[in-house]
PDB file of N, CA and C in Angstrom:
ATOM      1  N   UNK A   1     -76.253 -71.379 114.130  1.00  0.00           N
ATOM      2  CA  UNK A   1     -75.039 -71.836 113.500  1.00  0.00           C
ATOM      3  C   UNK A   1     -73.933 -70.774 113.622  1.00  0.00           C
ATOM      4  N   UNK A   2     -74.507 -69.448 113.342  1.00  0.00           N
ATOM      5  CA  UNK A   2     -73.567 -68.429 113.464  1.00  0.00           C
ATOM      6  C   UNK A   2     -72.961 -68.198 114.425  1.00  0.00           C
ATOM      7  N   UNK A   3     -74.079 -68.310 115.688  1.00  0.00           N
ATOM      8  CA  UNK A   3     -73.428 -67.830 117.341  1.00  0.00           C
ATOM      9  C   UNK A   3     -72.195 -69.090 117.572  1.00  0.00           C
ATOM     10  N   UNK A   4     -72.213 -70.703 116.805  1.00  0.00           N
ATOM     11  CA  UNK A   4     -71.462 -71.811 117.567  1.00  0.00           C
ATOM     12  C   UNK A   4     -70.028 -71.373 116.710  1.00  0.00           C
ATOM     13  N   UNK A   5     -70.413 -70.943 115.524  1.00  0.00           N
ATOM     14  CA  UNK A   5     -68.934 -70.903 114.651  1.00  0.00           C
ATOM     15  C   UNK A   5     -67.960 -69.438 115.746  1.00  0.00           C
ATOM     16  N   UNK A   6     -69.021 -68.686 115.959  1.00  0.00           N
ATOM     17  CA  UNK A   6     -68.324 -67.494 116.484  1.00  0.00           C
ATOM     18  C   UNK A   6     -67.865 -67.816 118.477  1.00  0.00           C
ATOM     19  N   UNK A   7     -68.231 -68.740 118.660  1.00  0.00           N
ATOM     20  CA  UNK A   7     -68.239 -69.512 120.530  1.00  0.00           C
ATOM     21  C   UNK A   7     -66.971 -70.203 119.646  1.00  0.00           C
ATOM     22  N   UNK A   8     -67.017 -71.098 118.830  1.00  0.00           N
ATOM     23  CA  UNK A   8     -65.520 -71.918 118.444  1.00  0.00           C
ATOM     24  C   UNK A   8     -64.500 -71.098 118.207  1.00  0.00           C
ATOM     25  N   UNK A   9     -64.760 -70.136 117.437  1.00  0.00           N
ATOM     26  CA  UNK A   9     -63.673 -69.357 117.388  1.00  0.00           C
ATOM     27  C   UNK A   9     -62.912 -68.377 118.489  1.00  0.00           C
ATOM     28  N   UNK A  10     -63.987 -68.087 119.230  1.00  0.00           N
ATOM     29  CA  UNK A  10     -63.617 -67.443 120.656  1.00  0.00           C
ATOM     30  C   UNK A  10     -62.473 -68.906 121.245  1.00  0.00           C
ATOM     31  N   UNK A  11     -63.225 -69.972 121.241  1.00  0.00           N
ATOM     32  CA  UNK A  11     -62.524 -71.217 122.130  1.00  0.00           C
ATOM     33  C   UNK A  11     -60.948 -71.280 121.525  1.00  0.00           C
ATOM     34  N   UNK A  12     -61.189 -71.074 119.800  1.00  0.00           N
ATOM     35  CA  UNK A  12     -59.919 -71.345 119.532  1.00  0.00           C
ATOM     36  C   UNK A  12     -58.658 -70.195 119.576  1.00  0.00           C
ATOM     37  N   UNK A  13     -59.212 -68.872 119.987  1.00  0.00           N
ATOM     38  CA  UNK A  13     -58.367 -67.662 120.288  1.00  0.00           C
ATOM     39  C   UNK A  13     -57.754 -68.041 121.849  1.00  0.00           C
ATOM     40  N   UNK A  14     -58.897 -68.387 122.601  1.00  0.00           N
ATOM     41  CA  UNK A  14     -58.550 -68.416 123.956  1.00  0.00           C
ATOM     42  C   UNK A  14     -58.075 -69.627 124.061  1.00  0.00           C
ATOM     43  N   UNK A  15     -57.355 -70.606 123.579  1.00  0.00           N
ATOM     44  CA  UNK A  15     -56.721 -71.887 123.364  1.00  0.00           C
ATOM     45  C   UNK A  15     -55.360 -71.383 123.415  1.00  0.00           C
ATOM     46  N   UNK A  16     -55.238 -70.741 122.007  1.00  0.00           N
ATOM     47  CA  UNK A  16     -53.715 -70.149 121.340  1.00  0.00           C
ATOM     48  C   UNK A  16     -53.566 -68.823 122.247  1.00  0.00           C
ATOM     49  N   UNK A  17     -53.742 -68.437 122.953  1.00  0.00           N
ATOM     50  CA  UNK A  17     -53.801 -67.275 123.695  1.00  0.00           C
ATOM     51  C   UNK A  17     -52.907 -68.055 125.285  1.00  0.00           C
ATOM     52  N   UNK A  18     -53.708 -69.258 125.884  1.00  0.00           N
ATOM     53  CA  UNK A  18     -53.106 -69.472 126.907  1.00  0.00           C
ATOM     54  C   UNK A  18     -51.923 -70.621 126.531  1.00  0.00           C
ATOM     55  N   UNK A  19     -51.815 -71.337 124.913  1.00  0.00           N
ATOM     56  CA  UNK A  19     -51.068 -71.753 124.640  1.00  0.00           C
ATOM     57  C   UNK A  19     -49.500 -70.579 124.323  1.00  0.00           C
ATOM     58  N   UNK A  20     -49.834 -69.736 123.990  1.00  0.00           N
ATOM     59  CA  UNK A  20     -48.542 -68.321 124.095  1.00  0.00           C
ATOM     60  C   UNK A  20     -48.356 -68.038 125.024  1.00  0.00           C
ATOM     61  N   UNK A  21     -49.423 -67.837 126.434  1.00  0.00           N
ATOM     62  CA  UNK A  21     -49.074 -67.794 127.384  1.00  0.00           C
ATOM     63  C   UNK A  21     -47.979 -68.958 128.653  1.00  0.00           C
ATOM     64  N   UNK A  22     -48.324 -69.866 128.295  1.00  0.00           N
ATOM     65  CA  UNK A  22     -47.745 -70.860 128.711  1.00  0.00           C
ATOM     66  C   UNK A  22     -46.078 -71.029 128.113  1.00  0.00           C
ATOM     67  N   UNK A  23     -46.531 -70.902 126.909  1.00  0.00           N
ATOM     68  CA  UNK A  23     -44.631 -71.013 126.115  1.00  0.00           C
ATOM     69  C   UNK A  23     -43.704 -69.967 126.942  1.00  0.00           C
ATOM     70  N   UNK A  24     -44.514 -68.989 127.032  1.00  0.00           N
ATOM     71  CA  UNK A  24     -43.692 -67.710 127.334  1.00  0.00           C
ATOM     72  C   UNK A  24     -43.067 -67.905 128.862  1.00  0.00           C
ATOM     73  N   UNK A  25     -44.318 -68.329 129.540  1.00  0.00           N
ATOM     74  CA  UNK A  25     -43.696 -68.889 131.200  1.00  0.00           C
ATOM     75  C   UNK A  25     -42.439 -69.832 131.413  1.00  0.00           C
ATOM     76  N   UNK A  26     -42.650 -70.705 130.140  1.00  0.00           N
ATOM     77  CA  UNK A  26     -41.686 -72.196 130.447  1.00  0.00           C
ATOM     78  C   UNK A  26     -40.222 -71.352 129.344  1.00  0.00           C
ATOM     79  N   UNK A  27     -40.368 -70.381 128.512  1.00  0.00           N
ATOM     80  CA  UNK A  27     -39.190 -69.377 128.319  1.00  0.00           C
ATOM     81  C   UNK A  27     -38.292 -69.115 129.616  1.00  0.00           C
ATOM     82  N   UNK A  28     -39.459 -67.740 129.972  1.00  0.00           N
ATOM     83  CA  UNK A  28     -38.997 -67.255 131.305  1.00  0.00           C
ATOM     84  C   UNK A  28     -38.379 -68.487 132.450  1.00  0.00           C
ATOM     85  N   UNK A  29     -39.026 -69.355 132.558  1.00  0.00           N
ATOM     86  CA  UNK A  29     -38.420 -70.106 133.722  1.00  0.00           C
ATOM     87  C   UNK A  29     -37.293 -70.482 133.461  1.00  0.00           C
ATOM     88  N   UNK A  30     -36.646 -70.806 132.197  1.00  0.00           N
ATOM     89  CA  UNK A  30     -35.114 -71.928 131.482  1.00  0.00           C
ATOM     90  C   UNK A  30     -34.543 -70.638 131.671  1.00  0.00           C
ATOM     91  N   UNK A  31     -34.690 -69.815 131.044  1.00  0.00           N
ATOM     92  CA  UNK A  31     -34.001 -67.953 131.322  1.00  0.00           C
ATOM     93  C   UNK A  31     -33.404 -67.970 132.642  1.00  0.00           C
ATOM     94  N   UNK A  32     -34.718 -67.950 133.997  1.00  0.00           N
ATOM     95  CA  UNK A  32     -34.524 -67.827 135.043  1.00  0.00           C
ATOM     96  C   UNK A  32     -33.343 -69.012 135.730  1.00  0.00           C
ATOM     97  N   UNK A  33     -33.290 -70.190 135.100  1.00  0.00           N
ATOM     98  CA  UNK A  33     -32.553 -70.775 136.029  1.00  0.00           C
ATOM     99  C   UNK A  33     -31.281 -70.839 135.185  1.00  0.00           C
ATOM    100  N   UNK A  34     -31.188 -70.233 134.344  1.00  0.00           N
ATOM    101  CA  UNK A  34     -29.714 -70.195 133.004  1.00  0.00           C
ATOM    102  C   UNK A  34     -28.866 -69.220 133.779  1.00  0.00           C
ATOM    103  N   UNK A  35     -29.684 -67.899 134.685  1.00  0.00           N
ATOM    104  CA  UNK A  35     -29.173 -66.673 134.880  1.00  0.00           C
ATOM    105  C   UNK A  35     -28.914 -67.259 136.927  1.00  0.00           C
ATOM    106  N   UNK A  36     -30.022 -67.955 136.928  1.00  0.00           N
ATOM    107  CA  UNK A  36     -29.453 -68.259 138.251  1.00  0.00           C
ATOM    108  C   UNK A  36     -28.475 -69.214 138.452  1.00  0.00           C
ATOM    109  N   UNK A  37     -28.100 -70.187 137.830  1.00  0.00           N
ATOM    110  CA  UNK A  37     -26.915 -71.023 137.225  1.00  0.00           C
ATOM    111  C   UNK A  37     -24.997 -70.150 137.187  1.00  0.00           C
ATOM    112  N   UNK A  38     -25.906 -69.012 136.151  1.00  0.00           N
ATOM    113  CA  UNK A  38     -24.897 -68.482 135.826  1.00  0.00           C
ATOM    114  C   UNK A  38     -24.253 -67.407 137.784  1.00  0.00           C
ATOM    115  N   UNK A  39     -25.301 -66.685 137.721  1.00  0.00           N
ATOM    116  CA  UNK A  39     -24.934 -66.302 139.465  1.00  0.00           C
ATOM    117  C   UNK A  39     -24.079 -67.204 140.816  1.00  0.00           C
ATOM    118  N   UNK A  40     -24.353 -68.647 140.273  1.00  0.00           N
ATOM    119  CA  UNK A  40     -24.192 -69.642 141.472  1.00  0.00           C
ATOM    120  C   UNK A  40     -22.561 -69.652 141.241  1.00  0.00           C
ATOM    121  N   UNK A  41     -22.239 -69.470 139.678  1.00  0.00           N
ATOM    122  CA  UNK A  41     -21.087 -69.807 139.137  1.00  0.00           C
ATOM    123  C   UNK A  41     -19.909 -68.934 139.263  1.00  0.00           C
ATOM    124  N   UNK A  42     -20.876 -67.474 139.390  1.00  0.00           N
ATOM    125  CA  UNK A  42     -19.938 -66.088 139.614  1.00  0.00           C
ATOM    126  C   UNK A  42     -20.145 -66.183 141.551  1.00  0.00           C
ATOM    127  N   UNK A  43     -20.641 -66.460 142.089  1.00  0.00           N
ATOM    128  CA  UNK A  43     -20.662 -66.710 143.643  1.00  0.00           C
ATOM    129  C   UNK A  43     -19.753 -67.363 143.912  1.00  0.00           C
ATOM    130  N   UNK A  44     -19.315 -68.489 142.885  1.00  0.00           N
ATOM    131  CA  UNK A  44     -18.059 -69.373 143.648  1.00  0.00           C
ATOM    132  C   UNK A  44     -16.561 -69.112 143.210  1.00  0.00           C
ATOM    133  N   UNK A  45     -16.623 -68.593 142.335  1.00  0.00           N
ATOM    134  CA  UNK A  45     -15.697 -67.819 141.795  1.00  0.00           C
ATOM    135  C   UNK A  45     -15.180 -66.365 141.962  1.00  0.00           C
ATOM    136  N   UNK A  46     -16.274 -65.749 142.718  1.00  0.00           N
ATOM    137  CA  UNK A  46     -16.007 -64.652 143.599  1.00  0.00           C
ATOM    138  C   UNK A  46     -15.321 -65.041 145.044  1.00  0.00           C
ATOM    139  N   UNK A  47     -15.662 -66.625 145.559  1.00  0.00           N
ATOM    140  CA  UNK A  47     -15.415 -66.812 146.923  1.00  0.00           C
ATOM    141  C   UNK A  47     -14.235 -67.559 146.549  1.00  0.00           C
ATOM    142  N   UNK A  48     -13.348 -67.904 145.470  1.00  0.00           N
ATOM    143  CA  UNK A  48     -12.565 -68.498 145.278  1.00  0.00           C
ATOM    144  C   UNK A  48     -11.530 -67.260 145.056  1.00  0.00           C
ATOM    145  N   UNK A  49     -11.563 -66.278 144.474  1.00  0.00           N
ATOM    146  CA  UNK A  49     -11.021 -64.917 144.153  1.00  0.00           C
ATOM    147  C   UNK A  49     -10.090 -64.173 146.035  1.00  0.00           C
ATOM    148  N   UNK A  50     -11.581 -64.379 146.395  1.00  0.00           N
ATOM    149  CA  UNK A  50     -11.489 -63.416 147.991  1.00  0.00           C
ATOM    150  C   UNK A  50     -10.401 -64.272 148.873  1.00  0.00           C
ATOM    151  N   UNK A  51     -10.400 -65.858 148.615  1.00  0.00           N
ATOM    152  CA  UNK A  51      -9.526 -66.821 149.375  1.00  0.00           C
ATOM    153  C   UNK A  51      -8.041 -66.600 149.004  1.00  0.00           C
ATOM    154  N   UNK A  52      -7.954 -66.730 147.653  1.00  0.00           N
ATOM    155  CA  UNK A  52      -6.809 -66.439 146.819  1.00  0.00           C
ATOM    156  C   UNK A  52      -6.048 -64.820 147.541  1.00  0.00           C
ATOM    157  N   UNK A  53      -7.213 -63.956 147.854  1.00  0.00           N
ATOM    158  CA  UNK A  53      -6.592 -62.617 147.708  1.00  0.00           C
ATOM    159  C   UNK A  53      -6.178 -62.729 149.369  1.00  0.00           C
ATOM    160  N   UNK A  54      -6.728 -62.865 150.022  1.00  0.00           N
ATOM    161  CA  UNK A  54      -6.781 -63.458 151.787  1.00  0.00           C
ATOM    162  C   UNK A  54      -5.194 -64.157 151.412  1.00  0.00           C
ATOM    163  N   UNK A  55      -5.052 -65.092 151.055  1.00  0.00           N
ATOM    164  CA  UNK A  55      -4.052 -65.755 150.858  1.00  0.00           C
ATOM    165  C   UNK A  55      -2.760 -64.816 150.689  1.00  0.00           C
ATOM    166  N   UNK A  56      -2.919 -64.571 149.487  1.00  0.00           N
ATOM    167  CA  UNK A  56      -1.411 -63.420 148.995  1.00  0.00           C
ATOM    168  C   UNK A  56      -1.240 -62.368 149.656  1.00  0.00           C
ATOM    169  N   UNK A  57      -1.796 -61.758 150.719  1.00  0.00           N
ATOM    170  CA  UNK A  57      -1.416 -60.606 151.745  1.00  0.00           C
ATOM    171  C   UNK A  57      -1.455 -60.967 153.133  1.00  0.00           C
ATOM    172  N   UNK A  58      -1.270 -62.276 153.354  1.00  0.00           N
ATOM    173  CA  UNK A  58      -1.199 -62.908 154.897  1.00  0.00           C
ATOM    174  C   UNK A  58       0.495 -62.570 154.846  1.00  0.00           C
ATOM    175  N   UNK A  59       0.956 -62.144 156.122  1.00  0.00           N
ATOM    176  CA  UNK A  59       2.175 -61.595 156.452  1.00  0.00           C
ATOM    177  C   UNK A  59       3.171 -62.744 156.145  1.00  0.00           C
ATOM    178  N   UNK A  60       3.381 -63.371 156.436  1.00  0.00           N
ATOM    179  CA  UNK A  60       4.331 -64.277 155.738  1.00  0.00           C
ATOM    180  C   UNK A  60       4.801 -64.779 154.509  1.00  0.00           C
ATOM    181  N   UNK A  61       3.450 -64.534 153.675  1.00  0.00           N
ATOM    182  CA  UNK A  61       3.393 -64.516 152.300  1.00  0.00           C
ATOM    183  C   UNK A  61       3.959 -62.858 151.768  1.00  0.00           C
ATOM    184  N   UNK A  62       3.745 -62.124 152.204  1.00  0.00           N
ATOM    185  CA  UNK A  62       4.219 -60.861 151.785  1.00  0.00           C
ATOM    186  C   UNK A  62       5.444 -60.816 152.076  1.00  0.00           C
ATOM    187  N   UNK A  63       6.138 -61.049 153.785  1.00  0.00           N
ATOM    188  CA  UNK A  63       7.527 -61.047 154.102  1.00  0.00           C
ATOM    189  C   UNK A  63       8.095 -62.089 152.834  1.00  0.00           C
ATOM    190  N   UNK A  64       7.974 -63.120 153.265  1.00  0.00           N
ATOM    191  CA  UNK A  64       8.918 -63.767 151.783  1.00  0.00           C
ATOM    192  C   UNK A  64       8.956 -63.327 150.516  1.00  0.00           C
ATOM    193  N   UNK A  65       7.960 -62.836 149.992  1.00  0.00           N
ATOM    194  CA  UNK A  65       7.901 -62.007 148.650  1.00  0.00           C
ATOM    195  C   UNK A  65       9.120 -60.826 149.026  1.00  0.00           C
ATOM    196  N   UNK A  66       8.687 -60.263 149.997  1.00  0.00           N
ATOM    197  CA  UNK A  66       9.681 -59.138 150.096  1.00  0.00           C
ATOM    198  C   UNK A  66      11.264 -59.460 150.233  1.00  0.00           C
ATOM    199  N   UNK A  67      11.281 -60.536 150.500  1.00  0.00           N
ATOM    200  CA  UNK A  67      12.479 -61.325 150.917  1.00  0.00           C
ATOM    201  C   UNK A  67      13.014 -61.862 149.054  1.00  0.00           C
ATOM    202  N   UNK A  68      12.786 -61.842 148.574  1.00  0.00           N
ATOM    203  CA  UNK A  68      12.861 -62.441 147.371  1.00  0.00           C
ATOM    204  C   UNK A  68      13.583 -61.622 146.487  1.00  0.00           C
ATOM    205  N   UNK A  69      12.536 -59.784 146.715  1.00  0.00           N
ATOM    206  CA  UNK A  69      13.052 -58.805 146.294  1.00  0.00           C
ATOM    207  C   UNK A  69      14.003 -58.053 146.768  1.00  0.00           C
ATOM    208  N   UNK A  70      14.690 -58.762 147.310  1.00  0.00           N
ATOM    209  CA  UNK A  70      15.589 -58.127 148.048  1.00  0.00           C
ATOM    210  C   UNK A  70      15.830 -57.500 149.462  1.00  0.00           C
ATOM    211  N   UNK A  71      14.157 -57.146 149.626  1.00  0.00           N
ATOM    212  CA  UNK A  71      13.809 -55.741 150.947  1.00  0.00           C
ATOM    213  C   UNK A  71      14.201 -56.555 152.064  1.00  0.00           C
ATOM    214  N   UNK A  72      14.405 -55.934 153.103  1.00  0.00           N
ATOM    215  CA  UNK A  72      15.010 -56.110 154.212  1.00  0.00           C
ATOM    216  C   UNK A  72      13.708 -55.313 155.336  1.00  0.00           C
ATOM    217  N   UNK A  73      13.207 -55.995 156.067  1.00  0.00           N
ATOM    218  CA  UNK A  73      11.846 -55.814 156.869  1.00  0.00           C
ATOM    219  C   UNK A  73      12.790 -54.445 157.851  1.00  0.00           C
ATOM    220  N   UNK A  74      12.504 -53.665 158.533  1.00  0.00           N
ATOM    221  CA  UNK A  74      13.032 -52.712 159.154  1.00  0.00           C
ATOM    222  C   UNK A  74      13.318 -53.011 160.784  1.00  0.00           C
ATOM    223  N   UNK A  75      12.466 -54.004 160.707  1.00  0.00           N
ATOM    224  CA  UNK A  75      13.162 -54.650 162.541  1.00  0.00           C
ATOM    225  C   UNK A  75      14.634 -55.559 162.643  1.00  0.00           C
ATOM    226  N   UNK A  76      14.415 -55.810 161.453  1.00  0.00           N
ATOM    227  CA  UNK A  76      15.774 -56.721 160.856  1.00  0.00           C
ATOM    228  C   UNK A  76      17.138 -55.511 160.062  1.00  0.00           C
ATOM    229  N   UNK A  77      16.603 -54.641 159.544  1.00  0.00           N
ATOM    230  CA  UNK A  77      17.419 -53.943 159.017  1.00  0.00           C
ATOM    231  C   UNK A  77      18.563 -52.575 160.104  1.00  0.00           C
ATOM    232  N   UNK A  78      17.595 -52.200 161.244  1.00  0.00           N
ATOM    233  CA  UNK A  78      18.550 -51.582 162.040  1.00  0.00           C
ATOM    234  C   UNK A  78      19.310 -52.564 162.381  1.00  0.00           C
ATOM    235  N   UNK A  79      19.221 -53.457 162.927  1.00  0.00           N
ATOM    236  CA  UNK A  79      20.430 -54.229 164.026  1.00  0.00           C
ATOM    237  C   UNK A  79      21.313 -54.506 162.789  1.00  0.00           C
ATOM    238  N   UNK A  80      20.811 -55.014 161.418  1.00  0.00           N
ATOM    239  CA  UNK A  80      21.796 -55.126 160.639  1.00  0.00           C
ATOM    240  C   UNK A  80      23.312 -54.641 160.433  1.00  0.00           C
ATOM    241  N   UNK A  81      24.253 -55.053 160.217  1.00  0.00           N
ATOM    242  CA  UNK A  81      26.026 -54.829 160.378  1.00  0.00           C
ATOM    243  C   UNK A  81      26.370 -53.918 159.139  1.00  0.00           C
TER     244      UNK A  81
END
């Protein structure tokens, strides 16, 4: 009687043992795809950043800015009167 109470109780440690184990995996995994979610989100928003920045220093975009402020490009400014 003694050895089955002490075999059940082993069964019921090693039950709650791979039942903690298991919670902890299906944790880790929602974690894992919360953080890989979150990465996918800073990836496109990094490649949306780099387009934007590509964008605002393409020479024409800068000449007109400069044009705005007044500056006068220097191939244009010698012949100037």
């Amino acid at each position: 009687m003694r050895a089955a109470l002490r075999m059940g109780l082993l069964y019921l440690l090693a039950l709650l043992f791979l039942f903690a184990l298991g919670h902890r995996n299906q944790v880790e995994k929602a974690r894992l795809e919360r953080v890989k979610a979150h990465l996918e989100a800073l990836s496109l928003k990094e490649e949306a950043l780099l387009k934007e920045g590509w964008e605002a220093v393409r020479p024409h975009r800068v000449l007109d800015w400069a044009e705005k402020g007044g500056l006068i490009p220097m191939s244009q400014g010698r012949w100037a009167p």
